[in-house]
N, C-alpha and C. Protein backbone atom coordinates (compact mmCIF):
# COMPACT_ATOMS: atom_id res chain seq x y z
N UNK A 1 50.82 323.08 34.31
CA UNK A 1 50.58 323.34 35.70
C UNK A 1 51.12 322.22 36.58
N UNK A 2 51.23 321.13 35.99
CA UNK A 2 52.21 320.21 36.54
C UNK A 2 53.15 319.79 37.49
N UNK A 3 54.11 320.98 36.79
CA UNK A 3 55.44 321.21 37.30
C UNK A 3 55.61 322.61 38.63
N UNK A 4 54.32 322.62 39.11
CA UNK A 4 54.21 323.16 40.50
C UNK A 4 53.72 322.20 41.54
N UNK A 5 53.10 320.72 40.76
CA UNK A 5 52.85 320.29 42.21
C UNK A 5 54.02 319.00 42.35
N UNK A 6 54.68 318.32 43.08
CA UNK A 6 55.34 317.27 43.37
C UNK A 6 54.70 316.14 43.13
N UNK A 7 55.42 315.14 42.20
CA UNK A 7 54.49 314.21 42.38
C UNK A 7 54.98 312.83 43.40
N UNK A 8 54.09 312.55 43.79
CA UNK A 8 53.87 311.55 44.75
C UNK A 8 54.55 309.87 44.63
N UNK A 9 55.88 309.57 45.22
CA UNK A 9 56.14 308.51 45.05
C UNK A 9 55.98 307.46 46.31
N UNK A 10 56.10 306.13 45.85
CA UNK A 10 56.00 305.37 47.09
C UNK A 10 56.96 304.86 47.54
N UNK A 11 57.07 304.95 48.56
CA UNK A 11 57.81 304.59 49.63
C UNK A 11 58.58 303.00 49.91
N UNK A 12 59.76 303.00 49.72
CA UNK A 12 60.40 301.48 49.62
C UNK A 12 59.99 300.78 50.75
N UNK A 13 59.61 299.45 50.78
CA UNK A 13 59.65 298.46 51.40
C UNK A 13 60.57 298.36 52.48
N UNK A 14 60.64 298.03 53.54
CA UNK A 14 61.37 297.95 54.45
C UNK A 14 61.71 296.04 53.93
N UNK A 15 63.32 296.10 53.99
CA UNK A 15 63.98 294.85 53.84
C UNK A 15 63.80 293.82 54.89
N UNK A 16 63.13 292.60 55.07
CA UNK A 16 62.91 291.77 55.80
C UNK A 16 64.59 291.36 56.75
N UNK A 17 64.22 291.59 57.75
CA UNK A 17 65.95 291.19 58.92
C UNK A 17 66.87 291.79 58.58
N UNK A 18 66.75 293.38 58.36
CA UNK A 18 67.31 294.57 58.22
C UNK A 18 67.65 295.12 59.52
N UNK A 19 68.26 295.99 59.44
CA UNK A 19 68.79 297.11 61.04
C UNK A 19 67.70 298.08 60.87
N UNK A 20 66.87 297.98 61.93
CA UNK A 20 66.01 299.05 62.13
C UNK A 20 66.50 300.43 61.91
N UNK A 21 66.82 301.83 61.14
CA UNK A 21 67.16 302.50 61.34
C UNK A 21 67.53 303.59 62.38
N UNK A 22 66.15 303.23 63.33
CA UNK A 22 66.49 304.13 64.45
C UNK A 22 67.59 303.60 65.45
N UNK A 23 67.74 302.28 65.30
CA UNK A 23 68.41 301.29 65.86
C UNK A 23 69.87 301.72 65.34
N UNK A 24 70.39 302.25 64.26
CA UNK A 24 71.56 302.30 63.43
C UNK A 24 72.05 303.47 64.12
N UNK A 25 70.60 305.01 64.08
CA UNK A 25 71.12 305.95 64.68
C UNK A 25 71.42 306.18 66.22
N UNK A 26 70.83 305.31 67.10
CA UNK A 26 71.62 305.20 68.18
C UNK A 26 72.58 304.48 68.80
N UNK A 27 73.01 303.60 67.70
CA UNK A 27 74.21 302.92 67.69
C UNK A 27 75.41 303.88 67.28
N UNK A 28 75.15 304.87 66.00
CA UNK A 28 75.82 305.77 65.94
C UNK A 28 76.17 306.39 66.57
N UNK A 29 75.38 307.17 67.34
CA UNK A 29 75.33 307.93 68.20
C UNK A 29 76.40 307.80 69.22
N UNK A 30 75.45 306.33 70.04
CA UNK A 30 76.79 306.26 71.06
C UNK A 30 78.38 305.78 70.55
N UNK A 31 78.45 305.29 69.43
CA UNK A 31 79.39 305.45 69.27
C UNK A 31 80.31 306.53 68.81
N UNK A 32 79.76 307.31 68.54
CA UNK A 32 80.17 308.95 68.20
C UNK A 32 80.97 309.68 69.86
N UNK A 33 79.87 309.14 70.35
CA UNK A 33 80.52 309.69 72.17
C UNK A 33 81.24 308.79 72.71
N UNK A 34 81.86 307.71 72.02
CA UNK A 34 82.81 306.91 73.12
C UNK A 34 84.28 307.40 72.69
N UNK A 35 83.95 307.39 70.74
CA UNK A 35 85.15 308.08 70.39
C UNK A 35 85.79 309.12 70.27
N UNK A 36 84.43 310.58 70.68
CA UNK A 36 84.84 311.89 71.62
C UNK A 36 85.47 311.75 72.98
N UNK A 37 85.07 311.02 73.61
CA UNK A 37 85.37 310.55 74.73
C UNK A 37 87.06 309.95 74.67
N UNK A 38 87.17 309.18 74.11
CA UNK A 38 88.81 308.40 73.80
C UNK A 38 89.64 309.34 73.34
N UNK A 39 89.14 310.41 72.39
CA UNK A 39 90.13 310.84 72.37
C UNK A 39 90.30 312.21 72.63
N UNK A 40 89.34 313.06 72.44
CA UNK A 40 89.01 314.34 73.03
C UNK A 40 89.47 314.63 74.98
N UNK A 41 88.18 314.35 75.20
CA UNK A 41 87.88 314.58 76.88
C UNK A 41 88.69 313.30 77.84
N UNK A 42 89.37 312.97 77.88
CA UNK A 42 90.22 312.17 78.31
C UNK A 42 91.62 312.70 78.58
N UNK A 43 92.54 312.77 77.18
CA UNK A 43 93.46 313.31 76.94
C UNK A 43 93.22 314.13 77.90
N UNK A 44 92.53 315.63 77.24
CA UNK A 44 92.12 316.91 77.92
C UNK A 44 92.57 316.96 79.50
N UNK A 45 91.53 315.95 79.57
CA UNK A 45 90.98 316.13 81.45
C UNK A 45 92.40 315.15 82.14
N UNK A 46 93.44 314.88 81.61
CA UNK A 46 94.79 314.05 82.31
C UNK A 46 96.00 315.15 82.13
N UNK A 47 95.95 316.37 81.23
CA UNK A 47 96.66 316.92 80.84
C UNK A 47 96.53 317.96 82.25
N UNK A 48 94.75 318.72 82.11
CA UNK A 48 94.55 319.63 82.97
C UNK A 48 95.02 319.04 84.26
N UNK A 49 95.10 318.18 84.86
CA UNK A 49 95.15 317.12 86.18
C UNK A 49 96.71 317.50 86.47
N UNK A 50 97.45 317.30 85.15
CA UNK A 50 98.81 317.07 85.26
C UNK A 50 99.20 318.43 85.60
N UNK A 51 98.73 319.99 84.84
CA UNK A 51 98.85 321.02 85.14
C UNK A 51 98.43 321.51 86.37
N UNK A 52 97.24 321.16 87.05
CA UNK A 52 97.25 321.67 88.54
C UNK A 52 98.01 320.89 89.51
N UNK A 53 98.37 319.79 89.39
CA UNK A 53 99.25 319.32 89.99
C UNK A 53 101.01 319.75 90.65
N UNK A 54 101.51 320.41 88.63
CA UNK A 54 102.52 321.19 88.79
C UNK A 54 102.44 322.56 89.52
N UNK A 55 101.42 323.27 89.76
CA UNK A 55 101.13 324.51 90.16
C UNK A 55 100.50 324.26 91.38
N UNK A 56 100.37 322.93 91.80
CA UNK A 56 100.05 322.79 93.45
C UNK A 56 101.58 322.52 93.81
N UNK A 57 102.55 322.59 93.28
CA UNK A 57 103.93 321.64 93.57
C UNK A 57 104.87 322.82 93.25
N UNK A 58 104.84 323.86 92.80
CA UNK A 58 105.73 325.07 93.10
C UNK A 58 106.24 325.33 93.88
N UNK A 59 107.33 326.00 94.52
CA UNK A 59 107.67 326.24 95.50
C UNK A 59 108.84 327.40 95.33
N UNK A 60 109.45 328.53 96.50
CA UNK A 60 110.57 329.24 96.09
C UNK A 60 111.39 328.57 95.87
N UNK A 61 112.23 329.47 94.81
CA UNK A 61 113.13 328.91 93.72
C UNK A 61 113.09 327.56 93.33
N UNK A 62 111.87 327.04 92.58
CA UNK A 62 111.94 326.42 91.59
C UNK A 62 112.10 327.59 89.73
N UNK A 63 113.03 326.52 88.86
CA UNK A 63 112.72 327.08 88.22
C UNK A 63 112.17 326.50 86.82
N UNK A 64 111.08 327.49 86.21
CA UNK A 64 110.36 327.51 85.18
C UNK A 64 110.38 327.67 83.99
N UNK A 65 109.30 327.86 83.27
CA UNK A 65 108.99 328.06 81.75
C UNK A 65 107.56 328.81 81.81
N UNK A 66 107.32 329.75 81.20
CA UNK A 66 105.97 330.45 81.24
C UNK A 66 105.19 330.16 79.63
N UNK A 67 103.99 330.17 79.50
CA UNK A 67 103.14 329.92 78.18
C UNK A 67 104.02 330.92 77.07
N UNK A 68 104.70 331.69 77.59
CA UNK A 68 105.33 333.01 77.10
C UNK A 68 106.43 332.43 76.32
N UNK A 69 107.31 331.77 76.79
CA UNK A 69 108.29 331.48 76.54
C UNK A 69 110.04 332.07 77.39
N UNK A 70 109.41 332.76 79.14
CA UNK A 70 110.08 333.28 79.31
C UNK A 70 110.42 332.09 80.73
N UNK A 71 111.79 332.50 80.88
CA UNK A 71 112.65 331.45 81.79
C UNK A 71 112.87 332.22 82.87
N UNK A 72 112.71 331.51 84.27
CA UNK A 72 112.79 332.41 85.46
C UNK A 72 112.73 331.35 86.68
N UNK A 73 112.99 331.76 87.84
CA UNK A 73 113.48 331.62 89.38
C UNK A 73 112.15 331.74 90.11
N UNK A 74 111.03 331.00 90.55
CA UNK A 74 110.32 331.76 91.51
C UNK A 74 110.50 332.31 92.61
N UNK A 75 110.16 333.77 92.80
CA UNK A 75 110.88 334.33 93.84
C UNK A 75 109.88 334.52 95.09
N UNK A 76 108.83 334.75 94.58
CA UNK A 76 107.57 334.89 95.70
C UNK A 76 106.03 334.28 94.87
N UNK A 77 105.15 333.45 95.40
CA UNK A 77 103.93 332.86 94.75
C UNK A 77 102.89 333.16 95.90
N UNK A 78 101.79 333.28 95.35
CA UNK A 78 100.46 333.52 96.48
C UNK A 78 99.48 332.41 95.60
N UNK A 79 98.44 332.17 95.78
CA UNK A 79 97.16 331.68 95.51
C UNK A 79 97.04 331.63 93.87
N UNK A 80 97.00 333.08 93.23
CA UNK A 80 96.72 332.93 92.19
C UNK A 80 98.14 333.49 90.85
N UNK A 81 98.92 334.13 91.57
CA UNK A 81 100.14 334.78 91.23
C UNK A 81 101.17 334.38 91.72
N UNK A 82 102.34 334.28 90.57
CA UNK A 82 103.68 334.03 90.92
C UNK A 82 104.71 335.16 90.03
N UNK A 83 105.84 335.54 90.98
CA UNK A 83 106.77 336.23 91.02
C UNK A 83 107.96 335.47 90.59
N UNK A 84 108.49 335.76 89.14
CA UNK A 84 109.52 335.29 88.75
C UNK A 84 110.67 336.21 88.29
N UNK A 85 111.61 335.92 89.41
CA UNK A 85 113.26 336.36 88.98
C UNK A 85 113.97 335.67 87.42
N UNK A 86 113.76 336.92 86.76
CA UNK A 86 114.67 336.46 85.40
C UNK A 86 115.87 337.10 85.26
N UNK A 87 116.24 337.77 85.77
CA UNK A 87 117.91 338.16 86.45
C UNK A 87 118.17 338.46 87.99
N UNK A 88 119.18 338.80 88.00
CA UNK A 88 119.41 339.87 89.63
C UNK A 88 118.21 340.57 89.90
N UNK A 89 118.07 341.57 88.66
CA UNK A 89 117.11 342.84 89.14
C UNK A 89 115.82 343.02 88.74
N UNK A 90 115.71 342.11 87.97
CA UNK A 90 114.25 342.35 87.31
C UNK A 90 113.40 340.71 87.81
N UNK A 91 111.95 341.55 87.91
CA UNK A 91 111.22 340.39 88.41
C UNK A 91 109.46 340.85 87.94
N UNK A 92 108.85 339.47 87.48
CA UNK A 92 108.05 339.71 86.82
C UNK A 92 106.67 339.27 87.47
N UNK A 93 105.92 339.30 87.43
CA UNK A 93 104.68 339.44 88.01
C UNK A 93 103.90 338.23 86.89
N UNK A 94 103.63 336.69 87.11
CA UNK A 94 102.78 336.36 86.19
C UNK A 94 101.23 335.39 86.93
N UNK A 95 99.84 335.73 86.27
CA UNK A 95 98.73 333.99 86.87
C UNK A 95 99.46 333.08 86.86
N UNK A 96 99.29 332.16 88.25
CA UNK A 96 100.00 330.79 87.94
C UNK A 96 99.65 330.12 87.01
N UNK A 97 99.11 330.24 86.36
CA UNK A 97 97.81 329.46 84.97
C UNK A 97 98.96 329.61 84.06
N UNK A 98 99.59 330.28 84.30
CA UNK A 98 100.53 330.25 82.41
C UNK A 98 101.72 330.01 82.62
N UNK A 99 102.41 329.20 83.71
CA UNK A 99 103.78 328.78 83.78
C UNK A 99 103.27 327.36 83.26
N UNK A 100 103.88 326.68 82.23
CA UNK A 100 103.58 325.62 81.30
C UNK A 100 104.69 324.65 81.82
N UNK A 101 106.01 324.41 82.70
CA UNK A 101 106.71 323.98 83.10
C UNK A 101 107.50 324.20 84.26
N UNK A 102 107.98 322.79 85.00
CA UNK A 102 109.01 322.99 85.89
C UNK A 102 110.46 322.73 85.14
N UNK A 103 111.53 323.46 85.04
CA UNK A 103 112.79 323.08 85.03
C UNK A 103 113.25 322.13 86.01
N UNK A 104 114.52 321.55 85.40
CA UNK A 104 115.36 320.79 86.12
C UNK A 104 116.82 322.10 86.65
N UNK A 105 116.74 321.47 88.27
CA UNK A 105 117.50 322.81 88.81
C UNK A 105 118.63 323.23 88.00
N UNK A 106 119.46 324.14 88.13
CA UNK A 106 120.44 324.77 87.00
C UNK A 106 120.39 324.54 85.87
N UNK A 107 119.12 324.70 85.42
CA UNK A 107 119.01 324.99 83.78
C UNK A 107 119.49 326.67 83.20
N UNK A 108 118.85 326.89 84.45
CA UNK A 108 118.97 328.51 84.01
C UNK A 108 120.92 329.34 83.91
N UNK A 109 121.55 328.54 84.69
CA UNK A 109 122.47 329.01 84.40
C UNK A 109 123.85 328.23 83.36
N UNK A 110 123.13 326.75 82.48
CA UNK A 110 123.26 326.42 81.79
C UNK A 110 123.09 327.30 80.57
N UNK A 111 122.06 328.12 80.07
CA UNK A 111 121.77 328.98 79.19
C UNK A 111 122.83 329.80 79.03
């Protein structure tokens, strides 16, 4: 019947001028969030900065790069939408959220 109850051991000694443990885990801790911080949410939040920046800085006929991978002329932009000429006749409708680049002028007819 034994081997249903646990038996009871004692508990180690705490080491005289040891690191308090709770002391260890909030040392951990914050150090866990400085190095989310360094390299996570930092990066992140300079990248996003850099992207509304380019999409506050649009203008007609600049030309682009879309998340897509498609190359184009802006032909008309509003608030949340931009209109990109990818030939003479065709023109595409995209959120400014997903043009991922500005070109350098006559790229497009470098291609």
């Amino acid at each position: 019947m034994s081997f249903l109850i646990a038996t009871a051991e004692a508990a180690d000694a705490a080491a005289p001028g040891g690191l308090d443990p709770s002391m260890f885990n909030l040392i951990f801790l914050v150090g866990f969030g400085v190095i989310f911080y360094m390299f996570m949410w930092r990066p992140q939040a300079k990248r996003a900065k850099e992207h509304k920046a380019l999409l506050s800085g649009l203008s007609k006929g600049d030309e682009v790069i879309t998340a897509g991978g498609l190359i184009g002329k802006v032909a008309r932009l509003n608030d949340d939408y931009i209109v990109l000429s990818v030939n003479d006749t065709t023109e595409l409708t995209f959120q400014k959220t997903h043009v991922s680049a500005a070109l350098p002028k006559g790229t497009i007819k470098q291609i």
